[in-house]
C-alpha atoms as a PDB file:
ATOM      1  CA  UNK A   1      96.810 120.562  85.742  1.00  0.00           C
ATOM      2  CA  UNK A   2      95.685 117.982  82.936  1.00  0.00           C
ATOM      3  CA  UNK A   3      95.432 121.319  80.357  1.00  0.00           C
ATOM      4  CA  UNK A   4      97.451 123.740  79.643  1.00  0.00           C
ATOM      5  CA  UNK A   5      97.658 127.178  80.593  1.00  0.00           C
ATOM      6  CA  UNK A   6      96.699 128.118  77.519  1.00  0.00           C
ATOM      7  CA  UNK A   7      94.260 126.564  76.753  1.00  0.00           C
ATOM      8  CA  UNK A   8      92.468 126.769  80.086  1.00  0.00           C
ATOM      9  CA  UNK A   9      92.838 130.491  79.400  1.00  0.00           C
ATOM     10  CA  UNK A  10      90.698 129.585  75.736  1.00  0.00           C
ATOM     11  CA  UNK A  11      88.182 127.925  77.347  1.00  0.00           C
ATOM     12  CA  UNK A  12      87.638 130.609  80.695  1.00  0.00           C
ATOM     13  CA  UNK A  13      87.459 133.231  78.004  1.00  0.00           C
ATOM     14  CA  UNK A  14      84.742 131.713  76.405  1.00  0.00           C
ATOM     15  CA  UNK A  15      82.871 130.529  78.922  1.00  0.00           C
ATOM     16  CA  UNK A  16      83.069 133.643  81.174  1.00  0.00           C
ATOM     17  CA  UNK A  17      80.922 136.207  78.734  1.00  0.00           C
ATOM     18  CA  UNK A  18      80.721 138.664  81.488  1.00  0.00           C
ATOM     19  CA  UNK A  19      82.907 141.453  82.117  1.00  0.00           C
ATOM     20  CA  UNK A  20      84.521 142.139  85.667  1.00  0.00           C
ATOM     21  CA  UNK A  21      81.941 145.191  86.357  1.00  0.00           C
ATOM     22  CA  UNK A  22      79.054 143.430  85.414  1.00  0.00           C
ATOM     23  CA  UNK A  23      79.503 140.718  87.006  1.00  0.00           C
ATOM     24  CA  UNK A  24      80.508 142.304  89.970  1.00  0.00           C
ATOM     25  CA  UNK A  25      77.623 144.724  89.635  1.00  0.00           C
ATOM     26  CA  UNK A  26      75.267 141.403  89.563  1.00  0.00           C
ATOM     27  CA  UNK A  27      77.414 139.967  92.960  1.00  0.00           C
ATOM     28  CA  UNK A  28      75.913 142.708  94.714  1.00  0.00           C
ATOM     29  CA  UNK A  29      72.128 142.111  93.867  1.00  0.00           C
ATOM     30  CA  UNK A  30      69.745 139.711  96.102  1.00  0.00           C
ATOM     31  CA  UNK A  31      68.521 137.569  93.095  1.00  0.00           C
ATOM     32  CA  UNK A  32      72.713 136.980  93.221  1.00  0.00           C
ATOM     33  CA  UNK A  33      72.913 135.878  96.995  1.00  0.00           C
ATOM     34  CA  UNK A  34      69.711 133.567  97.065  1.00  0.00           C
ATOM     35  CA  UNK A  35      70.510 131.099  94.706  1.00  0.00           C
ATOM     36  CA  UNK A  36      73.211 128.691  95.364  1.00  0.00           C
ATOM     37  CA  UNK A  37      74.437 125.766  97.445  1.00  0.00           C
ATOM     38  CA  UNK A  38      75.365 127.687 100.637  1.00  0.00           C
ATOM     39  CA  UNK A  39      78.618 126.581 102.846  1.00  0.00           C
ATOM     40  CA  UNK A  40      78.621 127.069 106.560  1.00  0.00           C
ATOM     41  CA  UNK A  41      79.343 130.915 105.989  1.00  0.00           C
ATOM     42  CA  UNK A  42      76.055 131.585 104.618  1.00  0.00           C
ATOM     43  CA  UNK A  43      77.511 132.571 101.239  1.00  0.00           C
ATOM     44  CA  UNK A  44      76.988 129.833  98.061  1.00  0.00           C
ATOM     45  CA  UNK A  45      79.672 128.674  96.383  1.00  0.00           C
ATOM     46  CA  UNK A  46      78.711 130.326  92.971  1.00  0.00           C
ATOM     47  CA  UNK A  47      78.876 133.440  94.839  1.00  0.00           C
ATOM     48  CA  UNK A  48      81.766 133.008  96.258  1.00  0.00           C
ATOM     49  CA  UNK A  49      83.269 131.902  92.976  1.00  0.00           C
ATOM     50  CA  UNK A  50      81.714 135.461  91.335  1.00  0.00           C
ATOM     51  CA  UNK A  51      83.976 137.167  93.666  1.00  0.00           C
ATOM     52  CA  UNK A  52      87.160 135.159  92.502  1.00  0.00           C
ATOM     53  CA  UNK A  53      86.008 135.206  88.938  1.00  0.00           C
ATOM     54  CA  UNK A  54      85.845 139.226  89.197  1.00  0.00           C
ATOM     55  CA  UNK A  55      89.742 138.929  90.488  1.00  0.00           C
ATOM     56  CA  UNK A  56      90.821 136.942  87.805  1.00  0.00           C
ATOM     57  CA  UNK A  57      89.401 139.023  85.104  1.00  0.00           C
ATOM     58  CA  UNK A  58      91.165 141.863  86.602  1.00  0.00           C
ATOM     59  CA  UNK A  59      94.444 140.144  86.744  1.00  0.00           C
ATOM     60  CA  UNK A  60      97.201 140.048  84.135  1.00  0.00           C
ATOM     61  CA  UNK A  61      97.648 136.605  82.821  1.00  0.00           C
ATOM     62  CA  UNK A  62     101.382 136.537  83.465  1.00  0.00           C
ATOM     63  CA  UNK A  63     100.519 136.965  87.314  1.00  0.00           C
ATOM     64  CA  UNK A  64      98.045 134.024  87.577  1.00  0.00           C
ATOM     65  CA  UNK A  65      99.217 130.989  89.896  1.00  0.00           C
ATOM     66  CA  UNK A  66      98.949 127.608  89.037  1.00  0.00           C
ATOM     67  CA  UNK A  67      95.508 127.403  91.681  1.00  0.00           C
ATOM     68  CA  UNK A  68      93.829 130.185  90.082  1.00  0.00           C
ATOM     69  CA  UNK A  69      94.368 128.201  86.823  1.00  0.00           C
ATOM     70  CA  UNK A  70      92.820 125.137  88.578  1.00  0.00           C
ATOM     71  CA  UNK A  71      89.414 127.618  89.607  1.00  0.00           C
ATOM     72  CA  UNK A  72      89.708 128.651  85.731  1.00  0.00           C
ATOM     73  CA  UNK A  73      89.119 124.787  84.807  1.00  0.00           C
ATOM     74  CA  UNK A  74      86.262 124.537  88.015  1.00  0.00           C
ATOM     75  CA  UNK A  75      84.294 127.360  86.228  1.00  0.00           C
ATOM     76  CA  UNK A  76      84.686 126.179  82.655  1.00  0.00           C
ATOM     77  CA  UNK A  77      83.309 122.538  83.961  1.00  0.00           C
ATOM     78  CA  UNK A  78      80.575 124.394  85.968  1.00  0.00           C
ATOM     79  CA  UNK A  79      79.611 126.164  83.193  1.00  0.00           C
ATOM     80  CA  UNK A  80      79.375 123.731  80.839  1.00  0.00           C
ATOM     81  CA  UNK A  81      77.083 121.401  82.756  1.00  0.00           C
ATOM     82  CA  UNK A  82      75.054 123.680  83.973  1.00  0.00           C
ATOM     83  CA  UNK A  83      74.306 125.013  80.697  1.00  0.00           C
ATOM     84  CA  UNK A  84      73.693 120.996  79.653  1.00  0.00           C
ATOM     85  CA  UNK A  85      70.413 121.161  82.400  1.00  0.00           C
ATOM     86  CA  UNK A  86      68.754 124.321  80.535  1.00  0.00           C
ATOM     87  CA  UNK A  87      64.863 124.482  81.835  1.00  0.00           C
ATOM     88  CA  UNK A  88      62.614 124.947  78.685  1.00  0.00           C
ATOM     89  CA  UNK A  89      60.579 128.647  78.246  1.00  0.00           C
ATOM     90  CA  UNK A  90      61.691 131.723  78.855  1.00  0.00           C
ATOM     91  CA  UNK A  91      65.066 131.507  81.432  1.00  0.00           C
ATOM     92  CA  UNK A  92      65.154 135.723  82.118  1.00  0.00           C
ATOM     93  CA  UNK A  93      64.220 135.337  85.499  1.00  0.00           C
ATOM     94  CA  UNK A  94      65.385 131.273  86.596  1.00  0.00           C
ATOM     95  CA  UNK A  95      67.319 130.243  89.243  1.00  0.00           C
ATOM     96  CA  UNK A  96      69.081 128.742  86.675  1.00  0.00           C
ATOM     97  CA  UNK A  97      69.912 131.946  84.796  1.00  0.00           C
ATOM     98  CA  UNK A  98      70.843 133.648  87.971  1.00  0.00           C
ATOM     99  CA  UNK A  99      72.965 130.684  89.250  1.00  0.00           C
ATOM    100  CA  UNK A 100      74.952 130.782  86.129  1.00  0.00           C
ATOM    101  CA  UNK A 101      75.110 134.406  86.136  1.00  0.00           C
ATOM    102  CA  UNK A 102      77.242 133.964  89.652  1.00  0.00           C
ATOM    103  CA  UNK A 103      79.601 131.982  88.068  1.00  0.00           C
ATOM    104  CA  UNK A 104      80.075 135.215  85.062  1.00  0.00           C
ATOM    105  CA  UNK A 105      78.002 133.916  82.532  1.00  0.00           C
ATOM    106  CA  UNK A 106      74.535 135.228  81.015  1.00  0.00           C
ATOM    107  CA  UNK A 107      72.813 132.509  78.813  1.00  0.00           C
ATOM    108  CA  UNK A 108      71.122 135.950  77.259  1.00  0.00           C
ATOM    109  CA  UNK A 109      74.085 137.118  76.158  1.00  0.00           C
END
């Protein structure tokens, strides 16, 4: 990894401004499961993501493995450039929103 633990820990934490239950709670709704780049599986890799994201706010930091600190860094990146494309007007009910939301953060928050 090219960061630290640490500091890959920072960043996450501010990027990721949803809690495990909401954004679990969200995982489960359709806007959730139609937006997304889908894989051969059917589910999108934001989705997917959600569902690790969920895990890794649920796990103690001293128990994290090098590759979930890698996903950490995907998400922060993700995140951060998909904030960069925000669509002008009201984003409550975007793809865009939603899309972000999989990866466990709300741009309302």
């Amino acid at each position: 990894m090219t960061d630290d633990r640490d500091t890959v820990a920072e960043r996450f934490g501010e990027a990721v401004n949803m809690t495990a239950g909401e954004l679990e709670d969200w995982l489960d709704t359709d806007e959730s499961r139609s937006v997304g780049q889908k894989d051969g599986g059917g589910e999108s890799t934001g989705h997917a993501s959600g569902r690790r994201i969920v895990g890794l706010l649920r796990t103690k930091r001293s128990e994290l493995s090098d590759e979930d600190y890698e996903h950490m860094g995907k998400v922060v990146g993700y995140i951060s450039r998909h904030l960069a494309q925000r669509p002008s007007g009201d984003v409550r009910d975007t793809r865009w929103r939603h899309s972000l939301m999989n990866w466990g953060h709300d741009p309302l928050k």
